[in-house]
C-alpha atoms as a PDB file:
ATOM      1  CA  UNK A   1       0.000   0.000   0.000  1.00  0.00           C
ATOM      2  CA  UNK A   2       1.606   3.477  -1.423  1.00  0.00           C
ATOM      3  CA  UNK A   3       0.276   6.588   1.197  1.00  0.00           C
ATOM      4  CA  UNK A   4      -1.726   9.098   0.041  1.00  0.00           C
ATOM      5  CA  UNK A   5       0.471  11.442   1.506  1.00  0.00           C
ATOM      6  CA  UNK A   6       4.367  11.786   2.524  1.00  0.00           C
ATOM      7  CA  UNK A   7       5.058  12.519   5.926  1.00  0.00           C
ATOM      8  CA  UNK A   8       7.027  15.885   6.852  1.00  0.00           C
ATOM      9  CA  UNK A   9       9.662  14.831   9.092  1.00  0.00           C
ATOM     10  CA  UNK A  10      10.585  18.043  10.744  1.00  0.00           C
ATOM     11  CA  UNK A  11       6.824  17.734  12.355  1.00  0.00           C
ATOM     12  CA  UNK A  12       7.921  14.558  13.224  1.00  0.00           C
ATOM     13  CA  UNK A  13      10.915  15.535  14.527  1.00  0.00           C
ATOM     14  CA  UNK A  14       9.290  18.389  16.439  1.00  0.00           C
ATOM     15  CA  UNK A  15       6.919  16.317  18.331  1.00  0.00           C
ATOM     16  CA  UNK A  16       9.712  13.656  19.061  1.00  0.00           C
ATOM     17  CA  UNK A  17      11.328  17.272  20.305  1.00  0.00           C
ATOM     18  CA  UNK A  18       8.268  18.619  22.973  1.00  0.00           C
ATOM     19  CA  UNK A  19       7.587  14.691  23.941  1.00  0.00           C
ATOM     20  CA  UNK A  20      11.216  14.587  25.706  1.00  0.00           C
ATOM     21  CA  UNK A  21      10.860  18.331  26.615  1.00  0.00           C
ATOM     22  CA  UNK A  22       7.850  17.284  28.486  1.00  0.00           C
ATOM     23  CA  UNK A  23       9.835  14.492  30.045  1.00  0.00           C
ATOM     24  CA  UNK A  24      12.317  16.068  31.170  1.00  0.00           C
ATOM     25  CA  UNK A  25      10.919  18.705  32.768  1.00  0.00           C
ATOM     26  CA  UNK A  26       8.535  16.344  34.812  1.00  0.00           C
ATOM     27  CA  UNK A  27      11.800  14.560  35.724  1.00  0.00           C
ATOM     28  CA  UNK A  28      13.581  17.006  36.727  1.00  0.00           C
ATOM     29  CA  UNK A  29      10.443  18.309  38.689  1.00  0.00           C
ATOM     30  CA  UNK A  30       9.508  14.986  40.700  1.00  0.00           C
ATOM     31  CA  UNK A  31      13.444  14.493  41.397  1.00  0.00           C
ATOM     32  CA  UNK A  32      13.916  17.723  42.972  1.00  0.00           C
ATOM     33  CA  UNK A  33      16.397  18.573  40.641  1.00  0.00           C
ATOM     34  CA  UNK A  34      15.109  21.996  40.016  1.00  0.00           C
ATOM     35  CA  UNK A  35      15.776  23.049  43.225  1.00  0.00           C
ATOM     36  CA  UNK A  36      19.734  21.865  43.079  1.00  0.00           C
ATOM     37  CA  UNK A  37      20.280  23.915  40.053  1.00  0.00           C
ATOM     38  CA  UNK A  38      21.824  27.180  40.680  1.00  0.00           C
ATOM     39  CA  UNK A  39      22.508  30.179  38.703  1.00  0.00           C
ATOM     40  CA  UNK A  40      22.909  30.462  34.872  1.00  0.00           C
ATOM     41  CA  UNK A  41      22.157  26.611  34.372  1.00  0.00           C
ATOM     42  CA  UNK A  42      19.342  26.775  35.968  1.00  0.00           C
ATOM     43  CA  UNK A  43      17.583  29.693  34.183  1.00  0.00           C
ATOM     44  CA  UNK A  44      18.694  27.934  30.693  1.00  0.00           C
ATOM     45  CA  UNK A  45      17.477  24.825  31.685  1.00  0.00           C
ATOM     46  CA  UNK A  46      14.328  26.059  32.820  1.00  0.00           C
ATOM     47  CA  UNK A  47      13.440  28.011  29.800  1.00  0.00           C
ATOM     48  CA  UNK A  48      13.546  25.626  27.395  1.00  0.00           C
ATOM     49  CA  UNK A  49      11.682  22.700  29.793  1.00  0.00           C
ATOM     50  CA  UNK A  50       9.083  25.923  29.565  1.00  0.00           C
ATOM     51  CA  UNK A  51       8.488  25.928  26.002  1.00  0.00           C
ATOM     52  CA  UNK A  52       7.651  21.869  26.316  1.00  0.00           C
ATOM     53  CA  UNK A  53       3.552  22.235  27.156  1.00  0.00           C
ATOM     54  CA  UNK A  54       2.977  25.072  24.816  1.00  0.00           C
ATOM     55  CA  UNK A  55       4.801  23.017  21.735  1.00  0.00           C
ATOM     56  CA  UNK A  56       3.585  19.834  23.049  1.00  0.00           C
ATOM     57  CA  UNK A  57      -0.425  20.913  22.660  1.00  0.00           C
ATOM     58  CA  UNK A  58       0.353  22.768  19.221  1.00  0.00           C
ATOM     59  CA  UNK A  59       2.359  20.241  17.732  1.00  0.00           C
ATOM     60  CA  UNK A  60      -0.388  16.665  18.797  1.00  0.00           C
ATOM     61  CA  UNK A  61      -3.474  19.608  18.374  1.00  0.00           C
ATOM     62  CA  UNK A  62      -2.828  21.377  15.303  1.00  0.00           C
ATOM     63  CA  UNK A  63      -0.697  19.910  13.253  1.00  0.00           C
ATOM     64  CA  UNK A  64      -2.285  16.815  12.376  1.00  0.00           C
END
């Protein structure tokens, strides 16, 4: 069976991307991690767990 359609693997790639994001940051979260971080690290690493909700619900809600 040939698709009707070819998949776009940067999507793919993407959601692969805000799944772990999402991970992580619950990880780091239920570890206690977040509160052993200190200074620059911790503001980096924070930011971008931060960005894993929004791109998780726009990535599994809109692009389908």
């Amino acid at each position: 069976m040939t698709p009707t359609h070819s998949r776009l693997v940067f999507i793919d790639f993407a959601r692969s991307y805000g799944v772990f994001l999402a991970l992580l940051s619950h990880a780091l979260i239920a570890t206690g991690a977040y509160e052993q971080l200190a200074g620059g690290d911790a503001t980096i690493i924070r930011s971008v767990t931060r960005m894993a909700t929004p791109m998780f619900v726009f990535m599994f809600g809109f692009c389908d």
